[in-house]
N, C-alpha and C. Protein backbone atom coordinates (compact mmCIF):
# COMPACT_ATOMS: atom_id res chain seq x y z
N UNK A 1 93.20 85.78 111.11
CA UNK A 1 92.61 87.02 111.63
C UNK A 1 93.57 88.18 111.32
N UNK A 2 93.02 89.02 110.84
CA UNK A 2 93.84 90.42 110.43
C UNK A 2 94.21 90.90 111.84
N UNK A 3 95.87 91.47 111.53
CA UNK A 3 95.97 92.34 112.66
C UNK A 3 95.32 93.42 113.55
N UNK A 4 95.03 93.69 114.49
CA UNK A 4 94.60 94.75 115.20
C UNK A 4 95.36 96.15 114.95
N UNK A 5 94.91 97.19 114.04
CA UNK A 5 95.42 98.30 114.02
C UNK A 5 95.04 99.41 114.91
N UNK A 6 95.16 100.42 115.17
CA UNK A 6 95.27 101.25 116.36
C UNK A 6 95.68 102.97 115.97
N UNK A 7 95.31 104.22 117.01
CA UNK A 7 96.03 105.01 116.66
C UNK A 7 97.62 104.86 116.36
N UNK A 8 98.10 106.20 116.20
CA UNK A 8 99.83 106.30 116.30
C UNK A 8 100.04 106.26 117.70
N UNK A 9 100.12 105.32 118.11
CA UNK A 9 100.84 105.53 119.57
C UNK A 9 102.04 104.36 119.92
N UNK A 10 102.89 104.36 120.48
CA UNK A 10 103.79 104.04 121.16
C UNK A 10 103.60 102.93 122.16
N UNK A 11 104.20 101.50 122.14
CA UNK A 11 103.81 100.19 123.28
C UNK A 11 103.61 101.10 124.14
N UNK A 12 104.42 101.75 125.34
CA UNK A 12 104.39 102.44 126.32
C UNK A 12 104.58 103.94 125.90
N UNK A 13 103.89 104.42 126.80
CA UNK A 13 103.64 106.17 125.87
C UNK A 13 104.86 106.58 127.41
N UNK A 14 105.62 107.96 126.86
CA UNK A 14 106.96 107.77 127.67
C UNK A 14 107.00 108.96 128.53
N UNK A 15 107.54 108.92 129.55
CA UNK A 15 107.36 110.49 130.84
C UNK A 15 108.16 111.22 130.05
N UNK A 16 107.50 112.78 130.71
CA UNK A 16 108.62 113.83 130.12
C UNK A 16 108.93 114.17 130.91
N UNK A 17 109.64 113.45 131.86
CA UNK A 17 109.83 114.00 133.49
C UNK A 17 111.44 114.51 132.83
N UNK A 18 111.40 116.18 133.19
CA UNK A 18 112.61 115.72 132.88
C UNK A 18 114.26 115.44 133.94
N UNK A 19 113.48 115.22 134.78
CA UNK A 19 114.91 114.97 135.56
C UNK A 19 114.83 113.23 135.27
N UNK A 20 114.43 112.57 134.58
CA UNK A 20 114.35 110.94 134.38
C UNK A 20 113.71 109.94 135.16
N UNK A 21 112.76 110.49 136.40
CA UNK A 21 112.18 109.42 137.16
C UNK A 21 111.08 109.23 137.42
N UNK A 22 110.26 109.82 135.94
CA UNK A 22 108.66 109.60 135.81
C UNK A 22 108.29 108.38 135.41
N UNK A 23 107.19 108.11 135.15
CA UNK A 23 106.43 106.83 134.80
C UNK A 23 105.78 107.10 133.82
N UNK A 24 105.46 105.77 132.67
CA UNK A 24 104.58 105.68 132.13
C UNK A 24 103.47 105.89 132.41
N UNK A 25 102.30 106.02 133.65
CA UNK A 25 101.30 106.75 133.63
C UNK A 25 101.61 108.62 133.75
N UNK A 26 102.55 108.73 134.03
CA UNK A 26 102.73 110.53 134.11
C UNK A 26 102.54 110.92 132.86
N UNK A 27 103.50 109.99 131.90
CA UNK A 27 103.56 110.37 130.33
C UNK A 27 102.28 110.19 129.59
N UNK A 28 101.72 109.32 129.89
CA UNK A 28 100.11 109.31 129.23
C UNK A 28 99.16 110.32 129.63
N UNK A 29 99.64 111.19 130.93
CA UNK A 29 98.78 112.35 131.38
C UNK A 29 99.53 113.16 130.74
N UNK A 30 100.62 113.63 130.75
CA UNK A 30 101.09 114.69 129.77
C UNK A 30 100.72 114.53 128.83
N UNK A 31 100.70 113.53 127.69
CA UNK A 31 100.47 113.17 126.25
C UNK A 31 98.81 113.83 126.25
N UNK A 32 98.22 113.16 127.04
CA UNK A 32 96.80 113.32 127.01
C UNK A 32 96.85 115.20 126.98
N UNK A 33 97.42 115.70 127.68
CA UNK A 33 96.89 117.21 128.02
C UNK A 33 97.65 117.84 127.26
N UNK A 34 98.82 117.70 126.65
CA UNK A 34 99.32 118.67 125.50
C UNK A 34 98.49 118.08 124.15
N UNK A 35 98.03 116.80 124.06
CA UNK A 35 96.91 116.65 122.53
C UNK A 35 95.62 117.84 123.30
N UNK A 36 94.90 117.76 124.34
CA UNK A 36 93.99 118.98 124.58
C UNK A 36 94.38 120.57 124.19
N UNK A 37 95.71 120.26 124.53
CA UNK A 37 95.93 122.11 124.28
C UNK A 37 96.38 122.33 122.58
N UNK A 38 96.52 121.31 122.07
CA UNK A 38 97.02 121.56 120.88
C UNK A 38 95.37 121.76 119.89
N UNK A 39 94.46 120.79 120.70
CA UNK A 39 93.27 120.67 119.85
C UNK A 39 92.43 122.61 120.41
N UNK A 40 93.03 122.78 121.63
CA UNK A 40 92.07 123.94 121.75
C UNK A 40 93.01 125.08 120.83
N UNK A 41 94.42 124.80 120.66
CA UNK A 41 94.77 126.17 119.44
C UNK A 41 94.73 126.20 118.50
N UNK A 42 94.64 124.90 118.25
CA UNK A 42 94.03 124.47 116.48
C UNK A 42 92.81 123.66 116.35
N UNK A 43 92.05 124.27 115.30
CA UNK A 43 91.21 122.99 115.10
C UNK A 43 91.21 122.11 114.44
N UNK A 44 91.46 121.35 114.99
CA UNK A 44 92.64 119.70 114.42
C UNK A 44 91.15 118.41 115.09
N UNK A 45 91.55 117.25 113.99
CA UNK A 45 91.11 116.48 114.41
C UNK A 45 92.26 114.56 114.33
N UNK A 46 92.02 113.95 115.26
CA UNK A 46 93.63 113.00 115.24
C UNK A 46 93.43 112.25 114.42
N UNK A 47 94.31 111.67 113.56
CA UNK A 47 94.56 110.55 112.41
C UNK A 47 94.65 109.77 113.17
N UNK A 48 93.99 108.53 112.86
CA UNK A 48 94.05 106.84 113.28
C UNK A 48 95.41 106.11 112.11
N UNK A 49 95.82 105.05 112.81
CA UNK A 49 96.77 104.69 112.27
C UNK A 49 96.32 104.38 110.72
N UNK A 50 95.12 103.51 110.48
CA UNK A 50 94.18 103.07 109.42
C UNK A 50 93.69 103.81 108.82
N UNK A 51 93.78 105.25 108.70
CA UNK A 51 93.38 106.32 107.98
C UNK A 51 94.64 106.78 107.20
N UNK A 52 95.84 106.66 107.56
CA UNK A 52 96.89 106.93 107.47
C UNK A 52 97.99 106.20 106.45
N UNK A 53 98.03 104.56 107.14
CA UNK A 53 98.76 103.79 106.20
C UNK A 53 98.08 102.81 106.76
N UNK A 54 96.94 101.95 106.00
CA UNK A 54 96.63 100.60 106.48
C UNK A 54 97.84 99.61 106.82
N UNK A 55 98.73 99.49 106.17
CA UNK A 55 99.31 98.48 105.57
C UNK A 55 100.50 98.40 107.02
N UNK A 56 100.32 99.26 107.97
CA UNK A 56 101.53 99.24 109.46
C UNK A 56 100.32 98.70 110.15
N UNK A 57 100.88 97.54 110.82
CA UNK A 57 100.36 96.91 112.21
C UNK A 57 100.87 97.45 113.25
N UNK A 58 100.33 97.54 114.49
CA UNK A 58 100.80 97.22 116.10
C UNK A 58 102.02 96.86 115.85
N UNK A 59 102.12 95.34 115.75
CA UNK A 59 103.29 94.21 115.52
C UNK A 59 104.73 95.15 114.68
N UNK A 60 104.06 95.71 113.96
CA UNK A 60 105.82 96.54 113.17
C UNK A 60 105.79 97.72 113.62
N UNK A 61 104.63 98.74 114.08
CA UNK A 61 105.45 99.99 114.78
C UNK A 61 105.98 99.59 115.94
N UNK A 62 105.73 98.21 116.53
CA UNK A 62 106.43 98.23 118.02
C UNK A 62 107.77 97.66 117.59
N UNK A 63 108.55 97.24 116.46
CA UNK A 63 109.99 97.23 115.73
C UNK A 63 110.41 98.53 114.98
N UNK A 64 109.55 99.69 115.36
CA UNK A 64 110.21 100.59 114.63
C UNK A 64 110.92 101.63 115.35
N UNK A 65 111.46 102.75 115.37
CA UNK A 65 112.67 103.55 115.95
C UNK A 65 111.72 104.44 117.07
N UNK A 66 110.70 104.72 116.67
CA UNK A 66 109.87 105.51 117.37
C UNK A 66 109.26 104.98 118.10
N UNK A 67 108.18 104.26 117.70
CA UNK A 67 107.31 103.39 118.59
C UNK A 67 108.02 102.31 119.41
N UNK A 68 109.41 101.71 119.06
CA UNK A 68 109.95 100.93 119.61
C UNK A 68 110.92 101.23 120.72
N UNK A 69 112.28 101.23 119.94
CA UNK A 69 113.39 102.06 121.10
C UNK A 69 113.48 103.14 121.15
N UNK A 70 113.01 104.17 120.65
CA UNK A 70 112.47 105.37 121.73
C UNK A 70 111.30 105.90 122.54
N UNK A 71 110.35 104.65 122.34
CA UNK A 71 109.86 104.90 123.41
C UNK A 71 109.85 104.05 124.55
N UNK A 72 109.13 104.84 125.55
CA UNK A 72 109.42 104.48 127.58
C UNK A 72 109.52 105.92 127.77
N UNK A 73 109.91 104.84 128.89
CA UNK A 73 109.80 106.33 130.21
C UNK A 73 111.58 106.96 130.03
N UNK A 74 110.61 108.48 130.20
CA UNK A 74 111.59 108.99 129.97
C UNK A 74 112.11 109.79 128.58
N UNK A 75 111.77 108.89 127.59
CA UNK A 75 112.15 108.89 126.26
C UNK A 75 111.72 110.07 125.25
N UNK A 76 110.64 109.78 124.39
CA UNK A 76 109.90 110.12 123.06
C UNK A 76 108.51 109.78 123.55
N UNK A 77 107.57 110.54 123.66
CA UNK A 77 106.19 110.12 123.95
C UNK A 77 105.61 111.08 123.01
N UNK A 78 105.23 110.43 122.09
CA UNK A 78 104.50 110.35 120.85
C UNK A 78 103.31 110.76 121.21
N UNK A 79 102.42 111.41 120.75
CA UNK A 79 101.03 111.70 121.35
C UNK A 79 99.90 111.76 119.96
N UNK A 80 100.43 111.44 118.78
CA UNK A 80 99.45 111.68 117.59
C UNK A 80 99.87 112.41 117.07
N UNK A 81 98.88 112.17 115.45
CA UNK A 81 99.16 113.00 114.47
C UNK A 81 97.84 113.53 113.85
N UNK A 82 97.53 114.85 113.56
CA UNK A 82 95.88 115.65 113.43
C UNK A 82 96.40 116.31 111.94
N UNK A 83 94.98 116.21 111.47
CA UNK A 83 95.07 116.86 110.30
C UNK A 83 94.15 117.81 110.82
N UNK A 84 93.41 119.53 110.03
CA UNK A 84 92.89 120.21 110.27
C UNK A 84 91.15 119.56 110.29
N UNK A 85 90.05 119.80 111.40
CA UNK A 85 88.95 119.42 111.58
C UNK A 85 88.15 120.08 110.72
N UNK A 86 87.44 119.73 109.39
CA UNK A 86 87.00 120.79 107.97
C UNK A 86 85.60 120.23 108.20
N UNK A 87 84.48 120.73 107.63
CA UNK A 87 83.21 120.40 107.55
C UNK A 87 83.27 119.13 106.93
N UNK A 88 84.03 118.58 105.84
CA UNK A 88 84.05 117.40 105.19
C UNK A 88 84.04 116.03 106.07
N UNK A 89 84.91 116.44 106.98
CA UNK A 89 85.53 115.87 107.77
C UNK A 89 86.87 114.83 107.00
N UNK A 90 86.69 113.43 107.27
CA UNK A 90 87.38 112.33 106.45
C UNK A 90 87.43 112.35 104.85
N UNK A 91 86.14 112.93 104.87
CA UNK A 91 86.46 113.04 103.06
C UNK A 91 86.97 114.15 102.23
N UNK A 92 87.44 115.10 102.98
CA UNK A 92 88.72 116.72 102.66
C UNK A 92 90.13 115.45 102.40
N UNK A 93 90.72 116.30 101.74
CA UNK A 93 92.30 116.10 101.33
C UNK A 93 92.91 117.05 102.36
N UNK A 94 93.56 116.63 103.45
CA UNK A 94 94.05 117.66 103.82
C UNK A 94 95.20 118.64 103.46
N UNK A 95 95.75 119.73 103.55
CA UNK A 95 96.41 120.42 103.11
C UNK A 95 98.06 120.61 104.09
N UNK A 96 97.51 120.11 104.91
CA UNK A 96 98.83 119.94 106.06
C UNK A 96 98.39 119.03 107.16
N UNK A 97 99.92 118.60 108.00
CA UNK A 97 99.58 117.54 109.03
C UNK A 97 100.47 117.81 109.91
N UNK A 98 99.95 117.76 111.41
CA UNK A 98 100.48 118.31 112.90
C UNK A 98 101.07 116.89 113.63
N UNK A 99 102.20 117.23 113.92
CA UNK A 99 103.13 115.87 114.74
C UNK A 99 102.86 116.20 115.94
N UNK A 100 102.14 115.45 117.15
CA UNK A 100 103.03 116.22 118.70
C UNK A 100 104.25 114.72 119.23
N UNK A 101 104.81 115.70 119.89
CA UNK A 101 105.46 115.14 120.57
C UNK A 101 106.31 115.31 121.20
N UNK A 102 106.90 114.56 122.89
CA UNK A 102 106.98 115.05 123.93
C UNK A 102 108.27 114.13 124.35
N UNK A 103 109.47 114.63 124.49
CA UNK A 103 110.78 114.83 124.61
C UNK A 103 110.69 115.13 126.01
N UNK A 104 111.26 113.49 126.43
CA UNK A 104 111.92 112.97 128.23
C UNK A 104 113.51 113.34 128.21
N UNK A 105 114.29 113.10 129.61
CA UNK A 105 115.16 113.28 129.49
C UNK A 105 116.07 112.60 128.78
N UNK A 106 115.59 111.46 129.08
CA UNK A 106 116.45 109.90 128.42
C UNK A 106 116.60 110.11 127.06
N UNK A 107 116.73 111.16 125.92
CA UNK A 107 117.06 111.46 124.56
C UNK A 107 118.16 113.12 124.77
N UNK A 108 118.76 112.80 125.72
CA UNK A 108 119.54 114.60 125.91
C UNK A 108 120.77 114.46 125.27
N UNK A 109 121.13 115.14 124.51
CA UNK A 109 122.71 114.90 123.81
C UNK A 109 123.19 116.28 124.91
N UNK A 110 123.33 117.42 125.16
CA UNK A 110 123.94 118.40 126.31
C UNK A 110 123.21 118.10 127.44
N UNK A 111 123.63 118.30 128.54
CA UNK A 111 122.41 117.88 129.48
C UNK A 111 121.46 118.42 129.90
N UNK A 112 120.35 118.57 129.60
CA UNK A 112 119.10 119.15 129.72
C UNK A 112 118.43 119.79 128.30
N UNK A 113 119.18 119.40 127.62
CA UNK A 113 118.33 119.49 126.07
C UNK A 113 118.60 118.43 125.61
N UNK A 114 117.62 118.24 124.40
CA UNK A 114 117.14 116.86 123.21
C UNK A 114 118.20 117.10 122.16
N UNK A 115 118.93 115.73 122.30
CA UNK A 115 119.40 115.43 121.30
C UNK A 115 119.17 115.62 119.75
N UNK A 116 119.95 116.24 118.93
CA UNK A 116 119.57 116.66 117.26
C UNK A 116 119.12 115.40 116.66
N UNK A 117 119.79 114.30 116.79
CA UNK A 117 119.15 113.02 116.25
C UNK A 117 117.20 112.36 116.46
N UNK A 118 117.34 112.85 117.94
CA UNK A 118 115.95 112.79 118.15
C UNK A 118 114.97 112.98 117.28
N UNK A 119 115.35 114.82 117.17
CA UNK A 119 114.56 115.77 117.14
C UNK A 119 114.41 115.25 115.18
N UNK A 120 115.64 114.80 114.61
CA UNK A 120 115.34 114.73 113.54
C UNK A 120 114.62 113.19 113.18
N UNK A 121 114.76 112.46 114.03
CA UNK A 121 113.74 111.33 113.73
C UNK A 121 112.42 111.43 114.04
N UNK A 122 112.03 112.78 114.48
CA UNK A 122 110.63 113.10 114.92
C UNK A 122 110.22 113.45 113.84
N UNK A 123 110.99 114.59 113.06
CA UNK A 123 110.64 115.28 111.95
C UNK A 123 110.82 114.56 110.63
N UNK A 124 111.74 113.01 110.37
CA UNK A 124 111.37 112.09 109.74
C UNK A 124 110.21 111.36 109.22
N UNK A 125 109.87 110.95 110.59
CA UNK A 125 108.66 110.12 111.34
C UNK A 125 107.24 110.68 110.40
N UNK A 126 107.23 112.30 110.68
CA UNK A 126 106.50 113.33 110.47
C UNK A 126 106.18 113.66 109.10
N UNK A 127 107.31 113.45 108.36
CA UNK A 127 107.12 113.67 106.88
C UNK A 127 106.65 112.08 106.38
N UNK A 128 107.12 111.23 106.79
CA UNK A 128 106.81 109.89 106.50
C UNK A 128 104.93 110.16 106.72
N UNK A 129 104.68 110.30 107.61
CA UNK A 129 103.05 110.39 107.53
C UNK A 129 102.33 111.46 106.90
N UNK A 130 103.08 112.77 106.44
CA UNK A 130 102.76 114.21 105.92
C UNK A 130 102.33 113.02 104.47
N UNK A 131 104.09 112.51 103.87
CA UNK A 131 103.96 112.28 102.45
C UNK A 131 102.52 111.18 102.65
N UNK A 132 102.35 110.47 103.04
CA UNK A 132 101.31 109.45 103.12
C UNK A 132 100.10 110.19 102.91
N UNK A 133 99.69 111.00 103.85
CA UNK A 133 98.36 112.02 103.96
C UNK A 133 98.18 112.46 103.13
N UNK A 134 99.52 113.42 102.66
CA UNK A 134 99.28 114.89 101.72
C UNK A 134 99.50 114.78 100.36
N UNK A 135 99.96 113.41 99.80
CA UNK A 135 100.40 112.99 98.60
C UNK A 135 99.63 111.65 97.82
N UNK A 136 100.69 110.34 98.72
CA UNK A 136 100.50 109.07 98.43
C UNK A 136 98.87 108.65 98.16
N UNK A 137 98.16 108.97 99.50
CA UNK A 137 96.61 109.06 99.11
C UNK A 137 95.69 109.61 98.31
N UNK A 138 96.04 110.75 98.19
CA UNK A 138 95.01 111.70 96.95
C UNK A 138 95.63 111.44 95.81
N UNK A 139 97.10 111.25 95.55
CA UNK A 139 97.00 110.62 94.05
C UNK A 139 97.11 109.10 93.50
N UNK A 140 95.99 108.43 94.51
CA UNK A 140 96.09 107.02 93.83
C UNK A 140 97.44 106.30 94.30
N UNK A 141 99.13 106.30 94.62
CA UNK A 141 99.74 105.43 94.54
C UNK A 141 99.94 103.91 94.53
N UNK A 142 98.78 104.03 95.81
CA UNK A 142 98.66 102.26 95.55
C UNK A 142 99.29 101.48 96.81
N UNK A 143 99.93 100.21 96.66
CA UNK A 143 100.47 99.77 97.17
C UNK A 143 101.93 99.98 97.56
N UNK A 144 102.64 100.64 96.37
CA UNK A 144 103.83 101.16 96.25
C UNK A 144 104.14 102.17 97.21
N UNK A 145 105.52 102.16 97.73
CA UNK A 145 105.92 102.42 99.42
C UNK A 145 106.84 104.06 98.33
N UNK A 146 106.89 105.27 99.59
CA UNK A 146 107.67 106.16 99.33
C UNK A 146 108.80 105.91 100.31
N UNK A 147 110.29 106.40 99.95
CA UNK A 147 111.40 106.51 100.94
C UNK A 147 111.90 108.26 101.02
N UNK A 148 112.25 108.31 102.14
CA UNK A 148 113.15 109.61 102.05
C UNK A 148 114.19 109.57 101.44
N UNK A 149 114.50 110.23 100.69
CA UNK A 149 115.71 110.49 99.81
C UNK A 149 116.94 111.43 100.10
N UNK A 150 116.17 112.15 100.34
CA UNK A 150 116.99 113.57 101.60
C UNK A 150 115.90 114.08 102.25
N UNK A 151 116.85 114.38 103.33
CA UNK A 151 116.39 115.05 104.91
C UNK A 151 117.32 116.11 105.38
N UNK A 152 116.68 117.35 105.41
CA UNK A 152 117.68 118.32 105.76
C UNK A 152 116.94 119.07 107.13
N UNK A 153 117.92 119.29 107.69
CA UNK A 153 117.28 120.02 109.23
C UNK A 153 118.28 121.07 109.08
N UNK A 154 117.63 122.05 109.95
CA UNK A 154 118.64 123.49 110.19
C UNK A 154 117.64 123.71 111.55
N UNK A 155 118.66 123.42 112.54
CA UNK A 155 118.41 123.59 113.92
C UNK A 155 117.90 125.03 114.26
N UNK A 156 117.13 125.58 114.91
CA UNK A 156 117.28 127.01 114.84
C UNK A 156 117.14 127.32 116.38
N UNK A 157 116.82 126.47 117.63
CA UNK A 157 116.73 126.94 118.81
C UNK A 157 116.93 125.01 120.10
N UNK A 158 117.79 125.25 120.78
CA UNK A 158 118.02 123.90 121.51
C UNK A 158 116.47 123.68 122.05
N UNK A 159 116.08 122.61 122.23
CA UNK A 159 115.09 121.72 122.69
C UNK A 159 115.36 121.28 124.02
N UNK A 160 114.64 121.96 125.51
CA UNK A 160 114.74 121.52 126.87
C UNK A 160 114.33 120.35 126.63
N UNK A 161 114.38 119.23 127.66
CA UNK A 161 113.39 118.32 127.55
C UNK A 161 112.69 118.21 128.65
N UNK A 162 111.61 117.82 128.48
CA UNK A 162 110.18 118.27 129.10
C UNK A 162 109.30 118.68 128.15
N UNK A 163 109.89 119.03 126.91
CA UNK A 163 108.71 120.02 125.60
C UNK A 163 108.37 119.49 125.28
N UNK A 164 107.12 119.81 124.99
CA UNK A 164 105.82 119.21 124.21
C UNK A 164 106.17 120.05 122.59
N UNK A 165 106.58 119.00 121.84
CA UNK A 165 106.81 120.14 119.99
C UNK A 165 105.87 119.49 119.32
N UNK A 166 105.17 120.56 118.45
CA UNK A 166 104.38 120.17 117.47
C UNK A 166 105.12 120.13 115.98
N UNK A 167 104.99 119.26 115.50
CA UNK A 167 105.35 119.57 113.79
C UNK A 167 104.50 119.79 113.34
N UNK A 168 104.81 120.59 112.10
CA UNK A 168 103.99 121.05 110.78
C UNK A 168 104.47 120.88 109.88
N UNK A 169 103.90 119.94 108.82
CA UNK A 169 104.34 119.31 107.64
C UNK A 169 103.11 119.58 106.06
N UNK A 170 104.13 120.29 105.37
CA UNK A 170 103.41 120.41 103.86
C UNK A 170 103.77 120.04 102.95
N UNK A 171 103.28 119.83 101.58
CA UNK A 171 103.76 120.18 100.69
C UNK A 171 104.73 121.05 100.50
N UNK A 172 106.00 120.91 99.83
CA UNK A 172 106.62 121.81 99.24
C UNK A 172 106.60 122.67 98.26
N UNK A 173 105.56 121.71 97.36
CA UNK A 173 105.80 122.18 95.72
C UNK A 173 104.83 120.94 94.75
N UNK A 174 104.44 120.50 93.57
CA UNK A 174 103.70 120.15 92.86
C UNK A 174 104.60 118.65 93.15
N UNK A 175 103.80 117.48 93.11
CA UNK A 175 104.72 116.29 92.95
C UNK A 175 105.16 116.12 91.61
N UNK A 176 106.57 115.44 91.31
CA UNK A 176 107.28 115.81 90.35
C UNK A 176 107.32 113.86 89.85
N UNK A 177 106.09 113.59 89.14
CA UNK A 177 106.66 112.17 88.93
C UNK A 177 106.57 110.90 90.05
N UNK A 178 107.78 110.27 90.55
CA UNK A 178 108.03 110.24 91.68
C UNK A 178 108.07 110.52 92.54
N UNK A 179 108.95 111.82 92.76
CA UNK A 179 109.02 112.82 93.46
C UNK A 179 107.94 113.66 94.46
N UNK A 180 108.38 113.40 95.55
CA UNK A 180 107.28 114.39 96.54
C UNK A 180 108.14 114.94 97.41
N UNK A 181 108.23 116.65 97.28
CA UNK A 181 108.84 117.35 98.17
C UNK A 181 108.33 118.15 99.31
N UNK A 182 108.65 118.17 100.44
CA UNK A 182 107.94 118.72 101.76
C UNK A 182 108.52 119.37 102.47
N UNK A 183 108.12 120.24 103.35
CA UNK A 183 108.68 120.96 104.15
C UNK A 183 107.84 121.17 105.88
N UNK A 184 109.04 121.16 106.47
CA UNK A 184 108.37 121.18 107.93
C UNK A 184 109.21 121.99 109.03
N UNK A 185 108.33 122.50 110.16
CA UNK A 185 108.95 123.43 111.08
C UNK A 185 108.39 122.76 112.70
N UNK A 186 109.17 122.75 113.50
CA UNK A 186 108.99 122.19 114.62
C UNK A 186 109.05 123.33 115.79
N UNK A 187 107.88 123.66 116.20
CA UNK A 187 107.39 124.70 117.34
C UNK A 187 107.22 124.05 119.10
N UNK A 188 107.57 125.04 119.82
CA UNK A 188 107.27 124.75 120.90
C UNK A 188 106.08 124.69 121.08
N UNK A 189 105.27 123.79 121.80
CA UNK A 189 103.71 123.89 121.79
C UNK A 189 103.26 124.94 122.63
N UNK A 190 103.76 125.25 123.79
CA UNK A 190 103.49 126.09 125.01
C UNK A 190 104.30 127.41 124.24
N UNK A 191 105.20 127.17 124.03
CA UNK A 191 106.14 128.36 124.24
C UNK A 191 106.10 129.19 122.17
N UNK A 192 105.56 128.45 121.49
CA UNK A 192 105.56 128.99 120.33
C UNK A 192 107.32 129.12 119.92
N UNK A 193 108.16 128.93 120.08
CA UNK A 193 109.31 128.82 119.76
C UNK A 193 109.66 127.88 118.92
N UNK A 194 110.44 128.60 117.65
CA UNK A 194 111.18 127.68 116.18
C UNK A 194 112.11 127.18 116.78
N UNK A 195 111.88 125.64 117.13
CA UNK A 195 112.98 124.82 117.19
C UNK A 195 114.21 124.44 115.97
N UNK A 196 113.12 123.96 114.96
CA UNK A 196 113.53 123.61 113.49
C UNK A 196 112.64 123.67 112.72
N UNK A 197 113.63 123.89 111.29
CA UNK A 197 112.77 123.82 109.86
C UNK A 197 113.60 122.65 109.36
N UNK A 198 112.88 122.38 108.58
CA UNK A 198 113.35 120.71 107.57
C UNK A 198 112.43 120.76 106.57
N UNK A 199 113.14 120.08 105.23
CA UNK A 199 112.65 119.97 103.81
C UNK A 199 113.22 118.33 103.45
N UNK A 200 112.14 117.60 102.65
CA UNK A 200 112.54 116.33 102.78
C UNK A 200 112.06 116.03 101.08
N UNK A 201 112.68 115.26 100.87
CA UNK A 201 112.26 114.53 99.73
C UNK A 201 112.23 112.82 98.98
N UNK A 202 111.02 112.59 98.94
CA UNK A 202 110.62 111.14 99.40
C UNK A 202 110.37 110.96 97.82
N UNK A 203 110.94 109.65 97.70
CA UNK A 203 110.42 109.27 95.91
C UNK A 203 109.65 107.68 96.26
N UNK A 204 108.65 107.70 95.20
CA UNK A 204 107.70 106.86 95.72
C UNK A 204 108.78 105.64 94.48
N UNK A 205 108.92 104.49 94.92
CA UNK A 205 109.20 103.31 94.51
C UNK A 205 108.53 103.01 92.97
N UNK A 206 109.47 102.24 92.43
CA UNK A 206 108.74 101.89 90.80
C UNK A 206 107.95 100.95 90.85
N UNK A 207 106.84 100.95 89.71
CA UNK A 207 106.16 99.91 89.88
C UNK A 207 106.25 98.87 89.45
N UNK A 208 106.32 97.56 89.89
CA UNK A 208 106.59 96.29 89.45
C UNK A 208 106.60 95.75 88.06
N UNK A 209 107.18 95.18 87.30
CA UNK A 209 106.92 94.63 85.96
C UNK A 209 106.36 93.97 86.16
């Protein structure tokens, strides 16, 4: 029996309490109501995991950095990833792709703001599914996996935790070959505030002899 695939979500979706003593149901009500406010300022509609990258189960995002040990309570509560809602619907290429996600205390490198490591495995995470969406799929790749190659962040404002941040992830520039370059900026959802910008560059793997 084939695995059970699922949205992007997290074993346990994680509180953004941020003094540290929320619960996993608090965090699934936050998650739930910052994806509402994000869908009423954009018109976005959410990527399923299987729209995205068939080829990730349940079984391996719950071994991966995000879905795994950072999330819980407290932590990284992941809430989805939306591409723009177009008359096409599923059958548009989209042109960009929206990260949310919601930063507990339990990730604070000063105390009462999010750790830079976090913030940049969010915006990892983010391009990892941008390149998938905005690239890997519309030109055919195949089976063949992309890696990040470089990842550059330039912090531009500390991250409370309690925030709900959206990413925005594009294209950079024409794919070059291998080569797929992107760029992304991480906003406060409520507060509209530039957390970070980041530019990444992912080369898609050779193909087998």
């Amino acid at each position: 029996m084939a695995p059970r695939r699922r949205g992007y979500r997290p074993p346990a979706v994680a509180s953004v309490d941020a003094g540290g003593g929320g619960s996993a149901h608090a965090g699934e009500a936050a998650g739930r109501a910052a994806a509402s406010r994000l869908k009423s300022s954009l018109r976005v509609r959410e990527l399923k995991l299987d729209q995205a990258d068939p080829r990730v189960t349940d079984a391996q995002a719950e071994k991966s950095l995000l879905y795994g040990a950072l999330a819980g309570p407290d932590k990284v509560a992941f809430t989805g990833f939306y591409v723009p809602d177009t008359p096409e619907g599923a059958a548009a290429v989209p042109q960009v792709l929206h990260g949310l996600f919601l930063f507990g205390g339990g990730v604070c490198g000063h105390p009462g703001f999010v750790h830079g490591g976090a913030l940049a495995a969010a915006l990892d995470e983010s391009f990892g599914v941008g390149y998938y969406v905005l690239a890997h799929l519309p030109l055919g790749f195949g089976q063949r996996r992309g890696f990040t190659a470089n990842l550059t962040v330039d912090y531009r404002a500390p991250v409370p935790s309690g925030t709900a941040a959206r990413v925005q992830v594009e294209l950079a520039g024409p794919v070059d070959g291998r080569k797929v370059y992107l760029k992304a900026s991480m906003v406060g959802l409520d507060t509209g505030t530039l957390h970070a910008e980041a530019s990444a560059l992912f080369v898609l793997e050779r193909e087998s002899d």
